[in-house]
C-alpha atoms as a PDB file:
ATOM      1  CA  UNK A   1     -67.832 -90.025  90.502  1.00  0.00           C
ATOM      2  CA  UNK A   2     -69.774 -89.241  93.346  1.00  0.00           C
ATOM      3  CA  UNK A   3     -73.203 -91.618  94.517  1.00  0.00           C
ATOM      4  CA  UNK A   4     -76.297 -89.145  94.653  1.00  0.00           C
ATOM      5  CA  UNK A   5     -79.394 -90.339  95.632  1.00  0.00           C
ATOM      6  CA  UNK A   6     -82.521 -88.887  94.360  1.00  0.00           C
ATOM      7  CA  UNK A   7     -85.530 -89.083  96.557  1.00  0.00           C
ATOM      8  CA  UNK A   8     -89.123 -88.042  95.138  1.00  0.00           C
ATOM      9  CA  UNK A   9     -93.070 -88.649  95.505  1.00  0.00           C
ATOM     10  CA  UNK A  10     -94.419 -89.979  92.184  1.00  0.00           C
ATOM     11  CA  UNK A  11     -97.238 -87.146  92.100  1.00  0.00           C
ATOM     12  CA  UNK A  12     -97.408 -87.683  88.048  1.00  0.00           C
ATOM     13  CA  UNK A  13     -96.630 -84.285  87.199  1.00  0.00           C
ATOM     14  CA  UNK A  14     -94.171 -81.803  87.915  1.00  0.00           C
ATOM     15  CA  UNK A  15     -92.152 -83.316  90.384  1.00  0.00           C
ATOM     16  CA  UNK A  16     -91.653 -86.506  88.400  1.00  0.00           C
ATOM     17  CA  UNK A  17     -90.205 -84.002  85.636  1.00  0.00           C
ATOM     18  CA  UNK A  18     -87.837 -82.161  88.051  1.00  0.00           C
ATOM     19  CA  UNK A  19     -86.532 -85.866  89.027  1.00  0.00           C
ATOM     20  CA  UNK A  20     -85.865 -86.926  85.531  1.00  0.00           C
ATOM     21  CA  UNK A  21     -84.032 -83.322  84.661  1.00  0.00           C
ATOM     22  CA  UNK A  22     -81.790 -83.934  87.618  1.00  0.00           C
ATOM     23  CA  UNK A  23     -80.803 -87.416  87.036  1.00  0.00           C
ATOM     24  CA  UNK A  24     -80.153 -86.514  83.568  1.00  0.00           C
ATOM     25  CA  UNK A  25     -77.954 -83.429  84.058  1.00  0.00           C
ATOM     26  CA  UNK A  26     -75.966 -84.813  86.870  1.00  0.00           C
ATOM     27  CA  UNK A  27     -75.435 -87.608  84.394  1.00  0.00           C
ATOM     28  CA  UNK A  28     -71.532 -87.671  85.181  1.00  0.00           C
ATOM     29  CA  UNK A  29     -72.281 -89.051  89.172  1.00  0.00           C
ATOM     30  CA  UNK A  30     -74.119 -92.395  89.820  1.00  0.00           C
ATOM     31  CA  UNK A  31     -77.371 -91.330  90.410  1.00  0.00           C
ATOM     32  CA  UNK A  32     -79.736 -93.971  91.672  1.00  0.00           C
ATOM     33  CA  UNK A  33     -83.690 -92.180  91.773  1.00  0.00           C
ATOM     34  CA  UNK A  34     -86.025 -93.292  94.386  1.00  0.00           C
ATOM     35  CA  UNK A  35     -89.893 -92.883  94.049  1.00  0.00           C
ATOM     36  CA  UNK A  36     -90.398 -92.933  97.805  1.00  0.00           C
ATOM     37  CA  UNK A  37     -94.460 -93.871  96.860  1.00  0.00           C
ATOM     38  CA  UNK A  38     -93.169 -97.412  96.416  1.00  0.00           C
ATOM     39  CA  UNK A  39     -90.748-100.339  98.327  1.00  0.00           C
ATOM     40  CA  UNK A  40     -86.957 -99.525  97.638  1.00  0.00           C
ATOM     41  CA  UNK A  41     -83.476-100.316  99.010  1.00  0.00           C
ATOM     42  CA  UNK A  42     -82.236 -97.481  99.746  1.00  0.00           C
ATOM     43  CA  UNK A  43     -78.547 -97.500  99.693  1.00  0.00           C
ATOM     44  CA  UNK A  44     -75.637 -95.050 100.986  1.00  0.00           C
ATOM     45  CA  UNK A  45     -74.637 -91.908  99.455  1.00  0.00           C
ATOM     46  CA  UNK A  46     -72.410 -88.835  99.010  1.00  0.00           C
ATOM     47  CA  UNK A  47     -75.504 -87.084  98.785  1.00  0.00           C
ATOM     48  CA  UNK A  48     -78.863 -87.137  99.121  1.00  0.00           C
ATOM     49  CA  UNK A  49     -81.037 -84.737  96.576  1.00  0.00           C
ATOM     50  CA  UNK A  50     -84.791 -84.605  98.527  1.00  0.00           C
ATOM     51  CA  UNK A  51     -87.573 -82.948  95.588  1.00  0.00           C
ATOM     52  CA  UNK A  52     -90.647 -81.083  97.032  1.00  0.00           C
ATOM     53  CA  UNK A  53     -90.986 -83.567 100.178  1.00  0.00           C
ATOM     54  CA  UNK A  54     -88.804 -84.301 103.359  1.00  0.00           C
ATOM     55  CA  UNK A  55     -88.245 -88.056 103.576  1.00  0.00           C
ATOM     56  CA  UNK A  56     -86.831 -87.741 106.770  1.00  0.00           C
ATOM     57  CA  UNK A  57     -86.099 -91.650 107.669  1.00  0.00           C
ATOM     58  CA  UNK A  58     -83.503 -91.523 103.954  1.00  0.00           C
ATOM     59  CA  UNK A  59     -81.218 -88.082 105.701  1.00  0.00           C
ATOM     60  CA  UNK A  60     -78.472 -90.712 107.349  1.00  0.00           C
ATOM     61  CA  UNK A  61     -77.663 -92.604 104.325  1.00  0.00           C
ATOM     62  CA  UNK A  62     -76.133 -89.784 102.895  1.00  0.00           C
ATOM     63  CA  UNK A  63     -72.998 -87.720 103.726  1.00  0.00           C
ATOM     64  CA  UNK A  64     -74.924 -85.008 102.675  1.00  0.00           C
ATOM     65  CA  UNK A  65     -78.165 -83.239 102.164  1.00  0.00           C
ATOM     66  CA  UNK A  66     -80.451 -81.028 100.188  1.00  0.00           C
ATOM     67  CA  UNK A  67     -83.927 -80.130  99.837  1.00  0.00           C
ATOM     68  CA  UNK A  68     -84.749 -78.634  96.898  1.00  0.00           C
ATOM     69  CA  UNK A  69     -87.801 -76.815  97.910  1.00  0.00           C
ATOM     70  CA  UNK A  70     -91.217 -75.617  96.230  1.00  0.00           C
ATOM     71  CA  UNK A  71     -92.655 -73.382  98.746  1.00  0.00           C
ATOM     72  CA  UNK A  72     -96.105 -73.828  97.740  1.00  0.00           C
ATOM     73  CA  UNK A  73     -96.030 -77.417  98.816  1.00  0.00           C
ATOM     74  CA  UNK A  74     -93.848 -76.874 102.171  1.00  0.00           C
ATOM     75  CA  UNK A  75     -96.037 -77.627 104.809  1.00  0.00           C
ATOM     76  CA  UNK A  76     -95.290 -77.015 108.783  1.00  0.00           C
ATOM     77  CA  UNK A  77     -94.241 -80.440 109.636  1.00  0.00           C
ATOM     78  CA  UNK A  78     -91.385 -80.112 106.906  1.00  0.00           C
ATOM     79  CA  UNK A  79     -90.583 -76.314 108.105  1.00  0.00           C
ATOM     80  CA  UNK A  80     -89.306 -78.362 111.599  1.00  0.00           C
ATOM     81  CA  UNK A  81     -87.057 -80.512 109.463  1.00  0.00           C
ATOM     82  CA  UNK A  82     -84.984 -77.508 107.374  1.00  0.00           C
ATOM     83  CA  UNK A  83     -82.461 -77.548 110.003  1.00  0.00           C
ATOM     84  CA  UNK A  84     -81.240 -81.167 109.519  1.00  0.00           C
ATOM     85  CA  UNK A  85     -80.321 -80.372 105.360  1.00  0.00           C
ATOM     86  CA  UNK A  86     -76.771 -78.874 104.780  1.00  0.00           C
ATOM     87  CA  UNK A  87     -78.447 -76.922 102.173  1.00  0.00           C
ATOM     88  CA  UNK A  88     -81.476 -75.505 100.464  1.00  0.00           C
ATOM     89  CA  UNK A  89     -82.346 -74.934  97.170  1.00  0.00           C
ATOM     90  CA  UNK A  90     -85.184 -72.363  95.784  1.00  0.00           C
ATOM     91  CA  UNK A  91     -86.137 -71.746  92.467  1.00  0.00           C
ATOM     92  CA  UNK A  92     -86.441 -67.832  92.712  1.00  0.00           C
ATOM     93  CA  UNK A  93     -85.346 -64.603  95.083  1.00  0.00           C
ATOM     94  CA  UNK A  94     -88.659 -64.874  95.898  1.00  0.00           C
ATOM     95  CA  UNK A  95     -88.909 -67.923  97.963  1.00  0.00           C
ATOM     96  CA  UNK A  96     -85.417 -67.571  98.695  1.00  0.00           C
ATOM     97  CA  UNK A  97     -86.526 -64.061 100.883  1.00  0.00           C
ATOM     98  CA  UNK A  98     -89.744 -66.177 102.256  1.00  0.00           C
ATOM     99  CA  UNK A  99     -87.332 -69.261 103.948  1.00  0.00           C
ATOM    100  CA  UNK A 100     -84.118 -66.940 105.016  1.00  0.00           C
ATOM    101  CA  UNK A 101     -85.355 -67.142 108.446  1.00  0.00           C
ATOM    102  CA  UNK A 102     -85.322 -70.825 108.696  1.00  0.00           C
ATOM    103  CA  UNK A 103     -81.974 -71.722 107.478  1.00  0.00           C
ATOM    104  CA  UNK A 104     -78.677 -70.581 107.220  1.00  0.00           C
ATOM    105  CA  UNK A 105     -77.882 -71.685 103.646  1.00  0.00           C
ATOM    106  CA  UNK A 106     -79.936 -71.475 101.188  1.00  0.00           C
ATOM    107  CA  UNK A 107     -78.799 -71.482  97.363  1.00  0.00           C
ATOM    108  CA  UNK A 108     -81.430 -69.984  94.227  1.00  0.00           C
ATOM    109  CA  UNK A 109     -80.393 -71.705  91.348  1.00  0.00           C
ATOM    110  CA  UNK A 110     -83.795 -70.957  89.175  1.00  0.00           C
ATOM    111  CA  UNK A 111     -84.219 -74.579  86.974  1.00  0.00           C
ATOM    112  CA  UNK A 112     -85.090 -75.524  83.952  1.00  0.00           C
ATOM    113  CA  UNK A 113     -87.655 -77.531  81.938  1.00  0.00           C
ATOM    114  CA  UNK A 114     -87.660 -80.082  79.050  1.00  0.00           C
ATOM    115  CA  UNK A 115     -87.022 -78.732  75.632  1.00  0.00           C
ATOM    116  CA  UNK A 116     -90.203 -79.494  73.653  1.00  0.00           C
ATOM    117  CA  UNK A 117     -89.139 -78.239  70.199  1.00  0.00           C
ATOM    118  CA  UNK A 118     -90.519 -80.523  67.726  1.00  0.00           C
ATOM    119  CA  UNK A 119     -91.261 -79.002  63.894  1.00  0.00           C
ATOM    120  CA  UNK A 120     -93.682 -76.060  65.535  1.00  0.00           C
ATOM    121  CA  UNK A 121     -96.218 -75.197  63.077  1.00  0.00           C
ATOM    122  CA  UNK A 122     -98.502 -71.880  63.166  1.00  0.00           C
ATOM    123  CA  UNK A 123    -102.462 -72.816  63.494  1.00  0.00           C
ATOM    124  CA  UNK A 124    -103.618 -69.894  65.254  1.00  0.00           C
ATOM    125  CA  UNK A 125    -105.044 -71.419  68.278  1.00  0.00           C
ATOM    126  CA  UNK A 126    -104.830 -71.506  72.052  1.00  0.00           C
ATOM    127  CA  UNK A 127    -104.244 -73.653  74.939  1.00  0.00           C
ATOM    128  CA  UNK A 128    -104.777 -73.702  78.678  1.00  0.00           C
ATOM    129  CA  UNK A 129    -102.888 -76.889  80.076  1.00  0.00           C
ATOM    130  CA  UNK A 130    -104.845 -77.482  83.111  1.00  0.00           C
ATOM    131  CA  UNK A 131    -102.902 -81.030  84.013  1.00  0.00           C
ATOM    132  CA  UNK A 132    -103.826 -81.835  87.150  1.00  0.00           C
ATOM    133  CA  UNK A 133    -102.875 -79.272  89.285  1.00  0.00           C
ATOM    134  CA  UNK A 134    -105.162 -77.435  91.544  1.00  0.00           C
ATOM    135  CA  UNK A 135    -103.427 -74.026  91.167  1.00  0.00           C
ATOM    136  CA  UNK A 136    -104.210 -73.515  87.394  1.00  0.00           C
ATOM    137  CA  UNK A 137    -106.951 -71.049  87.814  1.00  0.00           C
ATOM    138  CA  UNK A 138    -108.886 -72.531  85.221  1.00  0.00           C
ATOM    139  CA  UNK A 139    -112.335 -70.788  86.230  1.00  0.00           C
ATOM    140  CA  UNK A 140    -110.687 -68.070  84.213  1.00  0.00           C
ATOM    141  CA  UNK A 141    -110.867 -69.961  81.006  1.00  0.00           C
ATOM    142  CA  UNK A 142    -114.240 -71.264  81.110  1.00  0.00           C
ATOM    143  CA  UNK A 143    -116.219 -68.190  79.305  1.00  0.00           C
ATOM    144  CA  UNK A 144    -113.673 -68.931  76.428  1.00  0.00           C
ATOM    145  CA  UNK A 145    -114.773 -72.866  76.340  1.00  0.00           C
ATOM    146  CA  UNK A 146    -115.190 -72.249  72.424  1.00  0.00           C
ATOM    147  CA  UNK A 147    -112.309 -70.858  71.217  1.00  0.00           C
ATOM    148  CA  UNK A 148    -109.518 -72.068  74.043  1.00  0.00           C
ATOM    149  CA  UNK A 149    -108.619 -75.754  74.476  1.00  0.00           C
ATOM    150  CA  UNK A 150    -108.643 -77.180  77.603  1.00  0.00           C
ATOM    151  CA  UNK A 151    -106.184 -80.343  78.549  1.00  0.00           C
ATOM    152  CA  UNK A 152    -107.086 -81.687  81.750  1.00  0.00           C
ATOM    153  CA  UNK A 153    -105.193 -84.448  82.803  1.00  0.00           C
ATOM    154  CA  UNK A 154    -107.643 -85.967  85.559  1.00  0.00           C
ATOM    155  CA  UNK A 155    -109.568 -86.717  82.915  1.00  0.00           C
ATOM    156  CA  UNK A 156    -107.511 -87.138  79.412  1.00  0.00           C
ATOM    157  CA  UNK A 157    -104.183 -88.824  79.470  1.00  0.00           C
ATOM    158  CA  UNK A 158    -101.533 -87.385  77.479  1.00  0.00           C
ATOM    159  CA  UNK A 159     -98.362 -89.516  76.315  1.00  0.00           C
ATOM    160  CA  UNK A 160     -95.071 -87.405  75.758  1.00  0.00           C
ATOM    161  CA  UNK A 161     -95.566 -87.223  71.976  1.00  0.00           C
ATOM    162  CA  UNK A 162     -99.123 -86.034  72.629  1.00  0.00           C
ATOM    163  CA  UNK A 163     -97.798 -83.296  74.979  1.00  0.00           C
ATOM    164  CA  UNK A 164     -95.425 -82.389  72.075  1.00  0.00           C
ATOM    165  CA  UNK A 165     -97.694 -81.971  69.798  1.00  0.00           C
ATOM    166  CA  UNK A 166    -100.263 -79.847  71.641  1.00  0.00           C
ATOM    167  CA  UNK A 167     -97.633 -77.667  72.435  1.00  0.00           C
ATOM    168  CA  UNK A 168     -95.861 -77.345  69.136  1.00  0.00           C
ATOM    169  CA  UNK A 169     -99.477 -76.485  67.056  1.00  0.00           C
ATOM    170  CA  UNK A 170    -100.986 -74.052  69.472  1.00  0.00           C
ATOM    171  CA  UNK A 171     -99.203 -70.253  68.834  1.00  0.00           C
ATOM    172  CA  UNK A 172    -100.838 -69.173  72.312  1.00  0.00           C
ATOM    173  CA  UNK A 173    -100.565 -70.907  76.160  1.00  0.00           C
ATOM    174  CA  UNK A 174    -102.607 -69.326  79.143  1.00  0.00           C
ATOM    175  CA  UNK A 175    -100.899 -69.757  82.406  1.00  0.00           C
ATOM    176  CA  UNK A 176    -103.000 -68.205  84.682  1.00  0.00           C
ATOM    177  CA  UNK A 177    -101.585 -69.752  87.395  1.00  0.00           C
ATOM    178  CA  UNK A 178    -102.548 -68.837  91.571  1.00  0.00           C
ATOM    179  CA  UNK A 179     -99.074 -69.523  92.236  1.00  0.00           C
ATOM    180  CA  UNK A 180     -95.873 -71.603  90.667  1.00  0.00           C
ATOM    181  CA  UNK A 181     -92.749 -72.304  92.157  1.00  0.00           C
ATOM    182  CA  UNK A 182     -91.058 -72.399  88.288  1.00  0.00           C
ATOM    183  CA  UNK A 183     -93.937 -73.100  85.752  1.00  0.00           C
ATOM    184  CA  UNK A 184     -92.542 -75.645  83.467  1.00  0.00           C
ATOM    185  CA  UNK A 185     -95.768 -75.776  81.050  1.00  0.00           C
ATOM    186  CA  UNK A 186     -95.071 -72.010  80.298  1.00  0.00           C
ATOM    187  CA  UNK A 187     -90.952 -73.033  79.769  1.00  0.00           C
ATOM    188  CA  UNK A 188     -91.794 -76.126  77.697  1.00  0.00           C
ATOM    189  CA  UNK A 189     -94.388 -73.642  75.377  1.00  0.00           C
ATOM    190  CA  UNK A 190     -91.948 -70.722  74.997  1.00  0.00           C
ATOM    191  CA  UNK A 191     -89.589 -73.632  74.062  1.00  0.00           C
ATOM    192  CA  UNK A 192     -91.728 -74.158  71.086  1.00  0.00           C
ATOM    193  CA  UNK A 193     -91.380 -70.465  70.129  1.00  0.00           C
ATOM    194  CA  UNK A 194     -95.152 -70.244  71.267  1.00  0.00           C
ATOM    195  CA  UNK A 195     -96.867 -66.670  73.485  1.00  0.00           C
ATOM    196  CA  UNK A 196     -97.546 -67.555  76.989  1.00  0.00           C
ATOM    197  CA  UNK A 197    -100.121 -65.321  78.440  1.00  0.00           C
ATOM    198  CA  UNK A 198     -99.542 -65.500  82.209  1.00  0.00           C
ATOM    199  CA  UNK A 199    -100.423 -64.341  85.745  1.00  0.00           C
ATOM    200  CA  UNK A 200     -98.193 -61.817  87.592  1.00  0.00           C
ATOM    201  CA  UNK A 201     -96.813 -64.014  89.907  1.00  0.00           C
ATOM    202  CA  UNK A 202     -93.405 -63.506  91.808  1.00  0.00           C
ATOM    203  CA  UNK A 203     -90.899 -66.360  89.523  1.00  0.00           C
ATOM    204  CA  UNK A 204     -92.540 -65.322  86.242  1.00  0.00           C
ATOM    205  CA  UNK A 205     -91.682 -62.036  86.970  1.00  0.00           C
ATOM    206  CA  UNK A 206     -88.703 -62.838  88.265  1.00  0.00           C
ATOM    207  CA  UNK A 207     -87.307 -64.805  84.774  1.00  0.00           C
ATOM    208  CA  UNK A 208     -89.357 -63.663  81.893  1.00  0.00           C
ATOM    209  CA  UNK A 209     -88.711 -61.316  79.557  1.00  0.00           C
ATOM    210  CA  UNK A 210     -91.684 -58.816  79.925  1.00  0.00           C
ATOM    211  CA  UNK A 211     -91.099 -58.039  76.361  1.00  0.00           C
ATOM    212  CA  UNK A 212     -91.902 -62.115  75.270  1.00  0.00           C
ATOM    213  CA  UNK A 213     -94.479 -62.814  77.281  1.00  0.00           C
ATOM    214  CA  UNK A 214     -98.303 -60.917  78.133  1.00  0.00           C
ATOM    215  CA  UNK A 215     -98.660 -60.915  81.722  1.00  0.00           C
ATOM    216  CA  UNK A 216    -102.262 -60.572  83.234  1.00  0.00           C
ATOM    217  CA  UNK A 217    -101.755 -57.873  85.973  1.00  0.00           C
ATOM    218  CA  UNK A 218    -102.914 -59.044  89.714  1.00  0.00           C
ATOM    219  CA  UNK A 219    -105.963 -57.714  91.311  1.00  0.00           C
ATOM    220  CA  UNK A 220    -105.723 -59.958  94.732  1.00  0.00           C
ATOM    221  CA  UNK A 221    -103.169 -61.445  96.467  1.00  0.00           C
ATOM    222  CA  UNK A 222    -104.613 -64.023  99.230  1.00  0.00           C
ATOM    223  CA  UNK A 223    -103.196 -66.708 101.341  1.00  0.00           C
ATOM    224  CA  UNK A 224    -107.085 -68.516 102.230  1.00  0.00           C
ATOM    225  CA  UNK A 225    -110.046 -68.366  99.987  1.00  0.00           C
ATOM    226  CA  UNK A 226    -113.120 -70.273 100.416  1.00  0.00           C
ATOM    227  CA  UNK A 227    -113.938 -72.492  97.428  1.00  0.00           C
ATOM    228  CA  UNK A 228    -110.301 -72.743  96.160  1.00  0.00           C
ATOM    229  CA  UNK A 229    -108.945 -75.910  96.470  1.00  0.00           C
ATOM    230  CA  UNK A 230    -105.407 -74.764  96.678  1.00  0.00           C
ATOM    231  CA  UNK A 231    -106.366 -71.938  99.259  1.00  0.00           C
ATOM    232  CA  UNK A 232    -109.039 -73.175 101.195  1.00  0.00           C
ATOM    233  CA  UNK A 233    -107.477 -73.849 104.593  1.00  0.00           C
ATOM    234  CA  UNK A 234    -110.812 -76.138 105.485  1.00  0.00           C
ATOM    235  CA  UNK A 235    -109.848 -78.950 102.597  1.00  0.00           C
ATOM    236  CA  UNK A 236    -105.998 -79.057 103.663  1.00  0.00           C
ATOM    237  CA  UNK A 237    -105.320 -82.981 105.166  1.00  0.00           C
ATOM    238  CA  UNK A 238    -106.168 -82.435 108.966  1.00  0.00           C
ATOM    239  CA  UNK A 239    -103.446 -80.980 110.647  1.00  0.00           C
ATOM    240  CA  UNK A 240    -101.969 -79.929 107.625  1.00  0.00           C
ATOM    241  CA  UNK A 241    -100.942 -75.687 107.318  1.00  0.00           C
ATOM    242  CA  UNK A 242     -98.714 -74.474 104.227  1.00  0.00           C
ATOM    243  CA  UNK A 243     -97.232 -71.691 105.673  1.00  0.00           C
ATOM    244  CA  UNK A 244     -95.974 -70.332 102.236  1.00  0.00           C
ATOM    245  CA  UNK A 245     -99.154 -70.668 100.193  1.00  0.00           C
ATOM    246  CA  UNK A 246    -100.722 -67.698  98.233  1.00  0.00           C
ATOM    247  CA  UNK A 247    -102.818 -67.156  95.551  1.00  0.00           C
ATOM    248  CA  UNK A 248    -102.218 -64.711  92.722  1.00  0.00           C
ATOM    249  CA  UNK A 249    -105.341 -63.917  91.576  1.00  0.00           C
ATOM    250  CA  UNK A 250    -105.504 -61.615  88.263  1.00  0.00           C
ATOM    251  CA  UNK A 251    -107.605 -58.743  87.132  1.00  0.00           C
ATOM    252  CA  UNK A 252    -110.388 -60.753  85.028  1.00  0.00           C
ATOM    253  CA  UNK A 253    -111.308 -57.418  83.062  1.00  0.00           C
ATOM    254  CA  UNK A 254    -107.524 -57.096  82.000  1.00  0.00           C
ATOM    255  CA  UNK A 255    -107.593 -60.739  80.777  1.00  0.00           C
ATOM    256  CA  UNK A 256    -111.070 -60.676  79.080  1.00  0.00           C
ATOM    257  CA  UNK A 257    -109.338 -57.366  77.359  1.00  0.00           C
ATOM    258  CA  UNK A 258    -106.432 -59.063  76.114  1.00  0.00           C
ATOM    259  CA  UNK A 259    -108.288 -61.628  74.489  1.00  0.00           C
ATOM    260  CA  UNK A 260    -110.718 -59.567  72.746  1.00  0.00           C
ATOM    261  CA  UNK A 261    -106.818 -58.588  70.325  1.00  0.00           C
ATOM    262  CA  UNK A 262    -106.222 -62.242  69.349  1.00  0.00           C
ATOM    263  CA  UNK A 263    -105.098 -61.033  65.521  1.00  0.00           C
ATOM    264  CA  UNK A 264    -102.645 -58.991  67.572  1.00  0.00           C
ATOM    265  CA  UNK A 265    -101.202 -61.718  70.228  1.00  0.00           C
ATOM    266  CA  UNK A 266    -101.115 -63.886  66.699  1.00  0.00           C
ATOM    267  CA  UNK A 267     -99.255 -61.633  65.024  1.00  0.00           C
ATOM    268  CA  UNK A 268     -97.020 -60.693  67.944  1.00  0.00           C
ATOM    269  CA  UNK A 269     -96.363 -64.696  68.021  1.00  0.00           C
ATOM    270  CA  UNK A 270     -95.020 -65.012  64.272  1.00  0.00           C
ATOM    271  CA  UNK A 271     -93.053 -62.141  64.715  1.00  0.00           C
ATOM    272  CA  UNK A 272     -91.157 -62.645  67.759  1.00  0.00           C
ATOM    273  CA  UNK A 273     -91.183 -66.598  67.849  1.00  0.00           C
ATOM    274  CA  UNK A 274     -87.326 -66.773  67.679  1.00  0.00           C
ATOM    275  CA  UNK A 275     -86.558 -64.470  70.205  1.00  0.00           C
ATOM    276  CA  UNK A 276     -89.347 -66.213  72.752  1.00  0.00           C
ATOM    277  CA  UNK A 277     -87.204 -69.796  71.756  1.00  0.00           C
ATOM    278  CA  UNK A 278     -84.173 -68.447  72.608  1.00  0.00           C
ATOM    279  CA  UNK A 279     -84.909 -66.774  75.716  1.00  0.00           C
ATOM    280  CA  UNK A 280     -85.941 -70.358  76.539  1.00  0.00           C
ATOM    281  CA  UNK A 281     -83.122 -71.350  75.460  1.00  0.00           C
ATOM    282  CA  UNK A 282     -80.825 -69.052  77.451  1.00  0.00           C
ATOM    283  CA  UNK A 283     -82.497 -69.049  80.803  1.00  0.00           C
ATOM    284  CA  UNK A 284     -82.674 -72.498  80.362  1.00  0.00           C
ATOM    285  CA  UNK A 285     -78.942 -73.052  79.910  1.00  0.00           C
ATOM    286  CA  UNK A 286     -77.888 -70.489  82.654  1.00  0.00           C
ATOM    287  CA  UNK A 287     -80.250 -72.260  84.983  1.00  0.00           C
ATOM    288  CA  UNK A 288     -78.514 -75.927  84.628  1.00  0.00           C
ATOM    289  CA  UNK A 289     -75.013 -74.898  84.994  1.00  0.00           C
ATOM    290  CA  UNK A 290     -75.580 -73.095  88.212  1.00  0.00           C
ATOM    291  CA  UNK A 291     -77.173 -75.787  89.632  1.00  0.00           C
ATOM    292  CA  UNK A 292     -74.593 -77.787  88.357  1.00  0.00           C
ATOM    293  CA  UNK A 293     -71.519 -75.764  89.707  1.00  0.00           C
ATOM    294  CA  UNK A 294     -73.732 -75.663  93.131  1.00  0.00           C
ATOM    295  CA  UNK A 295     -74.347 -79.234  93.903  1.00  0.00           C
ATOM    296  CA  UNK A 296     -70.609 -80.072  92.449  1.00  0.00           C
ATOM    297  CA  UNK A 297     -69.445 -77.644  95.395  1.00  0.00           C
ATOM    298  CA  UNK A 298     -71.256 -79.223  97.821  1.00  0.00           C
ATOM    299  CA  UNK A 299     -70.375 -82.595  97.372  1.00  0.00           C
END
């Protein structure tokens, strides 16, 4: 049994979810999980697991070091850093292409998300989890106020159970997502055997099954937009550049003509709602044993 420490930024969404599936799957090492937003005591390990941020004071109390990274979020300061991690691990081919340069080993594993099957029932409505991200792309769902809920998360709090059930009673999920470095609200729906509708961006190509899921084609691809939160170079923290940043922005006339064929996305749901579960199911699976085998080799 090997001691792995887990370091993380509480952010209250996906990165807190990447922890727990870690410490959960490496369940066979002594995993101690540090939310690096509060006082610990750090102590020393075999290895040191670093999620979406560089902590660099934590790197010598381990024997070892990765980063896994989300590209999005890598910002320059970090980029000077790579060098010091025996390892890096990316989520897709895509970002794996994008950081080649900086390091000389860098593993794609994909991941994997929570499993949110709970008695899924067929209503016939949809859902655009906003959460509080500022990549959702949510302008794009605001003409369909009436007929597409919205969750934001800034605003409503959600318990687990509540999360569960939204998911498991809506038959349809918009991800229309900038950019994503995995997406777990589209993995958690098509868990539930539900459609996601979703942007064409690089690790949703990547994974899905085009035949499962409706993918919005892109019109733009930008790396600084005025206006956009998650583009807009002039709101970035002062000194502050993410190299890696993009925005995927899709063709608005192509979404607003998918939606006007909701009987036939409904339909299309009922019909292939097993097969969109177990291609959850199997990427899902795949996903945790090679990260599994790849950490085990490193340590």
């Amino acid at each position: 049994m090997y001691k792995v420490n887990l370091y993380y930024w509480n952010n209250g969404v996906g990165v807190v979810n990447d922890a727990i599936l870690i410490k959960t799957l490496l369940s066979d090492h002594d995993v101690a999980s540090y939310d690096i937003s509060k006082t610990n005591e750090y102590r020393k390990g075999d290895l040191g697991i670093f999620i979406q941020n560089i902590h660099a004071d934590q790197l010598p109390n381990n024997k070892k070091n990765i980063f896994i990274i989300n590209e999005e979020w890598l910002n320059q300061d970090e980029v000077l850093f790579l060098s010091q991690f025996d390892y890096l691990i990316v989520k897709s081919d895509y970002a794996k292409q994008l950081l080649v340069p900086y390091h000389a080993n860098i593993v794609q594993t994909g991941f994997f998300s929570l499993d949110r099957y709970f008695f899924p029932r067929n209503t016939g409505k949809v859902l655009h989890f906003k959460g509080k991200s500022i990549q959702k792309n949510s302008e794009l769902i605001y003409n369909y106020k009436d007929s597409i809920k919205v969750l934001d998360s800034e605003s409503e709090y959600l318990s687990d159970s509540q999360v569960d059930g939204e998911l498991n009673t809506h038959d349809i999920h918009i991800c229309c997502s900038l950019y994503e470095g995995w997406g777990h609200y589209l993995w958690e729906a098509m868990s539930c055997g539900k459609l996601v509708i979703c942007s064409e961006i690089p690790v949703f190509k990547e994974y899905l099954d085009p035949d499962l899921v409706k993918f919005i084609p892109t019109k733009n691809v930008c790396r600084s937009v005025l206006g956009y939160k998650f583009l807009d170079k002039s709101k970035f923290i002062p000194g502050v550049s993410y190299r890696f940043r993009e925005g995927h922005f899709v063709d608005r006339s192509k979404f607003d003509e998918m939606l006007k064929n909701i009987d036939e996305l409904l339909e299309f749901q009922r019909k292939n709602s097993k097969n969109i579960r177990n291609h959850f199911l199997e990427v899902n699976d795949k996903n945790k044993r090679k990260f599994l085998s790849i950490v085990n080799y490193i340590m």
